[in-house]
N, C-alpha and C. Protein backbone atom coordinates (compact mmCIF):
# COMPACT_ATOMS: atom_id res chain seq x y z
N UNK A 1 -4.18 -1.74 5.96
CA UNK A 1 -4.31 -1.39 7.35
C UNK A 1 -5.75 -1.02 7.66
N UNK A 2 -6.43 -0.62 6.68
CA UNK A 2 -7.82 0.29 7.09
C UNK A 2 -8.67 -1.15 7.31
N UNK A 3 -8.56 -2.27 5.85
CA UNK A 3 -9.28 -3.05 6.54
C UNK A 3 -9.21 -3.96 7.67
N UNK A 4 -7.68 -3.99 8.35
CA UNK A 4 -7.72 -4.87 9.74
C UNK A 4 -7.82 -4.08 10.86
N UNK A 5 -8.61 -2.65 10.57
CA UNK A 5 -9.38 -2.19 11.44
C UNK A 5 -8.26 -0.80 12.13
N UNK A 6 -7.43 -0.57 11.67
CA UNK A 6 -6.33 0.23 11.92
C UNK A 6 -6.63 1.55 11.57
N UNK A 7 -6.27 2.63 12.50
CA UNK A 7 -6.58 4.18 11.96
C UNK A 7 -5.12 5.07 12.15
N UNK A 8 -5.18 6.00 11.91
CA UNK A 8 -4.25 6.88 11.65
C UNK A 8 -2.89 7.18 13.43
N UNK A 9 -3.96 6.91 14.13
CA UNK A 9 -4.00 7.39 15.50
C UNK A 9 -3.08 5.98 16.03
N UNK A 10 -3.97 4.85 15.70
CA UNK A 10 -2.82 3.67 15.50
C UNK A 10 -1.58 3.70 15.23
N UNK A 11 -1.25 4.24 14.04
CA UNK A 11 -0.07 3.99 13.59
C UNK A 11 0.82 5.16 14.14
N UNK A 12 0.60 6.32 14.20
CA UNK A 12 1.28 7.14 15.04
C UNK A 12 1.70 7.12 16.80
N UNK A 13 0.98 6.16 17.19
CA UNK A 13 0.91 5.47 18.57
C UNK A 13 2.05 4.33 18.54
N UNK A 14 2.16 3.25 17.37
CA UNK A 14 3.02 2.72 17.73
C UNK A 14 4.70 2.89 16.92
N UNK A 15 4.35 4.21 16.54
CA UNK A 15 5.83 4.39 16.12
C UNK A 15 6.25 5.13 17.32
N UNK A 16 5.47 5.48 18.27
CA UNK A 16 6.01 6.77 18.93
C UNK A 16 6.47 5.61 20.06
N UNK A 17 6.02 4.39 20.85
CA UNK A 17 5.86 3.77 21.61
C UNK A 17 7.12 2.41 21.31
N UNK A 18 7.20 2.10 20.05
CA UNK A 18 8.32 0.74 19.87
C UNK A 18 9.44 1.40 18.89
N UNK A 19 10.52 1.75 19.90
CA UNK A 19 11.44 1.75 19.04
C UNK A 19 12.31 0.57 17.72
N UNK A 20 11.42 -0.61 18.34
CA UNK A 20 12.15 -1.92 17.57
C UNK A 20 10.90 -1.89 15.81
N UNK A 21 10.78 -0.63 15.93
CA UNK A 21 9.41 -0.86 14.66
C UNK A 21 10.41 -0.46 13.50
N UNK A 22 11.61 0.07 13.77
CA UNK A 22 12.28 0.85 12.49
C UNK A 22 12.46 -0.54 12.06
N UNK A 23 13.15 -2.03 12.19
CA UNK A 23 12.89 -2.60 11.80
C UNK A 23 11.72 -3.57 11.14
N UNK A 24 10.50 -3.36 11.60
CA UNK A 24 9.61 -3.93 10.95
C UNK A 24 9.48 -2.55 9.96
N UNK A 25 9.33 -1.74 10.12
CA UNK A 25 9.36 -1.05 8.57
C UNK A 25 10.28 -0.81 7.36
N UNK A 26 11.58 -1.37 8.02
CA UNK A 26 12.75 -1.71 7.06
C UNK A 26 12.05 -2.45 6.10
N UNK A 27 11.43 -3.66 7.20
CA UNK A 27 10.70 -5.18 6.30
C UNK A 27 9.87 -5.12 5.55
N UNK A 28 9.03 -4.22 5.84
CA UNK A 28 7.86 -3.76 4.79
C UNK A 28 8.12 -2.93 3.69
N UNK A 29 9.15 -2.27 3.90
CA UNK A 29 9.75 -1.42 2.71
C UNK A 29 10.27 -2.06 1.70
N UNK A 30 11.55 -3.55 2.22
CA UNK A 30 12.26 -4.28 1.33
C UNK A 30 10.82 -5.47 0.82
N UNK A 31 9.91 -5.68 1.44
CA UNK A 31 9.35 -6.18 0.63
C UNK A 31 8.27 -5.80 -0.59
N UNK A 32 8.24 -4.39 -0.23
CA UNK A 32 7.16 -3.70 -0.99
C UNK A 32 8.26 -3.82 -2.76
N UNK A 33 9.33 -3.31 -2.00
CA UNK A 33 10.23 -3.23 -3.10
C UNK A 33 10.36 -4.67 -3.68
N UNK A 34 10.82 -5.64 -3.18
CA UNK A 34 10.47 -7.01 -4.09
C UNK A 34 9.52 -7.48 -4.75
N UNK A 35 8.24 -7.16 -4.34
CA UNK A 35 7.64 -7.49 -4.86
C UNK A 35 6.86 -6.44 -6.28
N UNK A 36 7.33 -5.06 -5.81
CA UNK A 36 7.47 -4.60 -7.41
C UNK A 36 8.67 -4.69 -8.24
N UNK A 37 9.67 -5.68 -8.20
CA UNK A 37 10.06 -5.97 -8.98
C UNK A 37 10.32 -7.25 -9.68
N UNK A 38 8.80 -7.82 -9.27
CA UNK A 38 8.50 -9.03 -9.90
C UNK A 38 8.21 -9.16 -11.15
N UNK A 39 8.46 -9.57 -11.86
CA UNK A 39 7.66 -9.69 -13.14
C UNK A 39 6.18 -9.43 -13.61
N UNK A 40 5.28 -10.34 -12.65
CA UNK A 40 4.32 -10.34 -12.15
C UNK A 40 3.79 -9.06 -11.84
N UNK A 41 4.34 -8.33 -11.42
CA UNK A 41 3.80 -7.10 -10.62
C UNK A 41 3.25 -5.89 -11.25
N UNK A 42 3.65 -6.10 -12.92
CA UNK A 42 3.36 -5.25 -13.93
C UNK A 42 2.00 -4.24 -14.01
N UNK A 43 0.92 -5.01 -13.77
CA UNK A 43 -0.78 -4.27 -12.90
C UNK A 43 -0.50 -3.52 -12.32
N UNK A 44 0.31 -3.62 -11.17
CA UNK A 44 -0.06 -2.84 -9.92
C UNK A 44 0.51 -1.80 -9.63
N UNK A 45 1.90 -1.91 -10.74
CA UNK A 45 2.83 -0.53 -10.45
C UNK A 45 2.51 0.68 -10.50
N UNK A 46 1.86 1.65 -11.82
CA UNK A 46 1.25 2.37 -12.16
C UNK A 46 -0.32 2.53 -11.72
N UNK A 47 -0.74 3.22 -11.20
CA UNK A 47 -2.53 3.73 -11.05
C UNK A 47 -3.19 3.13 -12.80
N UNK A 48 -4.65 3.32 -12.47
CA UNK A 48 -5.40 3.03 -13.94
C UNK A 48 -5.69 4.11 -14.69
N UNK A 49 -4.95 4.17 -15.92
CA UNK A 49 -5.83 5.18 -16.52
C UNK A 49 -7.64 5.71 -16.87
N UNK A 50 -7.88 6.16 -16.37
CA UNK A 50 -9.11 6.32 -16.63
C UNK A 50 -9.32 6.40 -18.18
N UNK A 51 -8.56 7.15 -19.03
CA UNK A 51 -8.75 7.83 -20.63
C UNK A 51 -8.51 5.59 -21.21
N UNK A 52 -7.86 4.73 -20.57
CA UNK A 52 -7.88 3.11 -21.31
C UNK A 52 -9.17 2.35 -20.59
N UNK A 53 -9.44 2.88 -19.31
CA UNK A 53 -10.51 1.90 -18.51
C UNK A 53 -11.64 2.97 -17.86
N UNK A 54 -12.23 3.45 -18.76
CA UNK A 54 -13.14 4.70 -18.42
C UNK A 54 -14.15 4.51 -17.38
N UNK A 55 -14.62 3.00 -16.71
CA UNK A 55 -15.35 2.75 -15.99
C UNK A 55 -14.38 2.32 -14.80
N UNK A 56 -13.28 2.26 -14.66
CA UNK A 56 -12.67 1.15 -13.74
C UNK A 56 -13.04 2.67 -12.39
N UNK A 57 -13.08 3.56 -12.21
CA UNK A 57 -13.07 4.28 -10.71
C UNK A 57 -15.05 4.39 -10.69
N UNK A 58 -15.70 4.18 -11.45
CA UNK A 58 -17.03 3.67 -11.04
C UNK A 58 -17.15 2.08 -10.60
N UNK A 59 -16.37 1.14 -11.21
CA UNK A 59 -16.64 -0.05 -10.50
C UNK A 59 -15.17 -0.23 -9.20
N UNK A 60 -14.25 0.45 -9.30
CA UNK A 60 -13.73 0.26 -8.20
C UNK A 60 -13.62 1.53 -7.18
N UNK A 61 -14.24 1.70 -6.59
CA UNK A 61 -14.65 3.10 -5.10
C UNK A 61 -13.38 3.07 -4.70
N UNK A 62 -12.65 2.11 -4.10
CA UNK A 62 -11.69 3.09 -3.15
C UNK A 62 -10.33 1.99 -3.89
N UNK A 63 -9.88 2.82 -4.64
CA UNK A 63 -8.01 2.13 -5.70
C UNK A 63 -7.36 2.27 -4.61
N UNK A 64 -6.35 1.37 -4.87
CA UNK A 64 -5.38 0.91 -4.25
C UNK A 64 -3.80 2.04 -4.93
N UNK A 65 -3.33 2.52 -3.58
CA UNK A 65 -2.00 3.30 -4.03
C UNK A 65 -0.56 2.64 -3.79
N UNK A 66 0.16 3.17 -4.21
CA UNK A 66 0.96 2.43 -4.01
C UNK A 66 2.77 3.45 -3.29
């Protein structure tokens, strides 16, 4: 969201404004959930340890949560 330019103020604006959003966040929920339970998805589930990849939060500034 931050990078398609979206802020906090955004998103509290249009939950308060479209009641038809509980469904688009149903959608985003069931897919967040599919797609961690891909096989594939094994990377992304867990944060990085710093103590296995001691450089990864100097070469990556802003991690991805989940």
């Amino acid at each position: 969201m931050k990078e398609a330019g979206w802020t906090f103020n955004d998103y509290e604006n249009m939950i308060k404004n479209d009641n038809n959003n509980i469904n688009f966040f149903t959608q985003c929920r069931n897919l967040v959930n599919k797609i961690k339970q891909n096989k594939n998805s094994w990377p992304f589930i867990k944060p990085v340890d710093p103590k296995e990849v001691p450089d990864y939060y100097e070469v990556i500034k802003e991690p991805m949560g989940i």
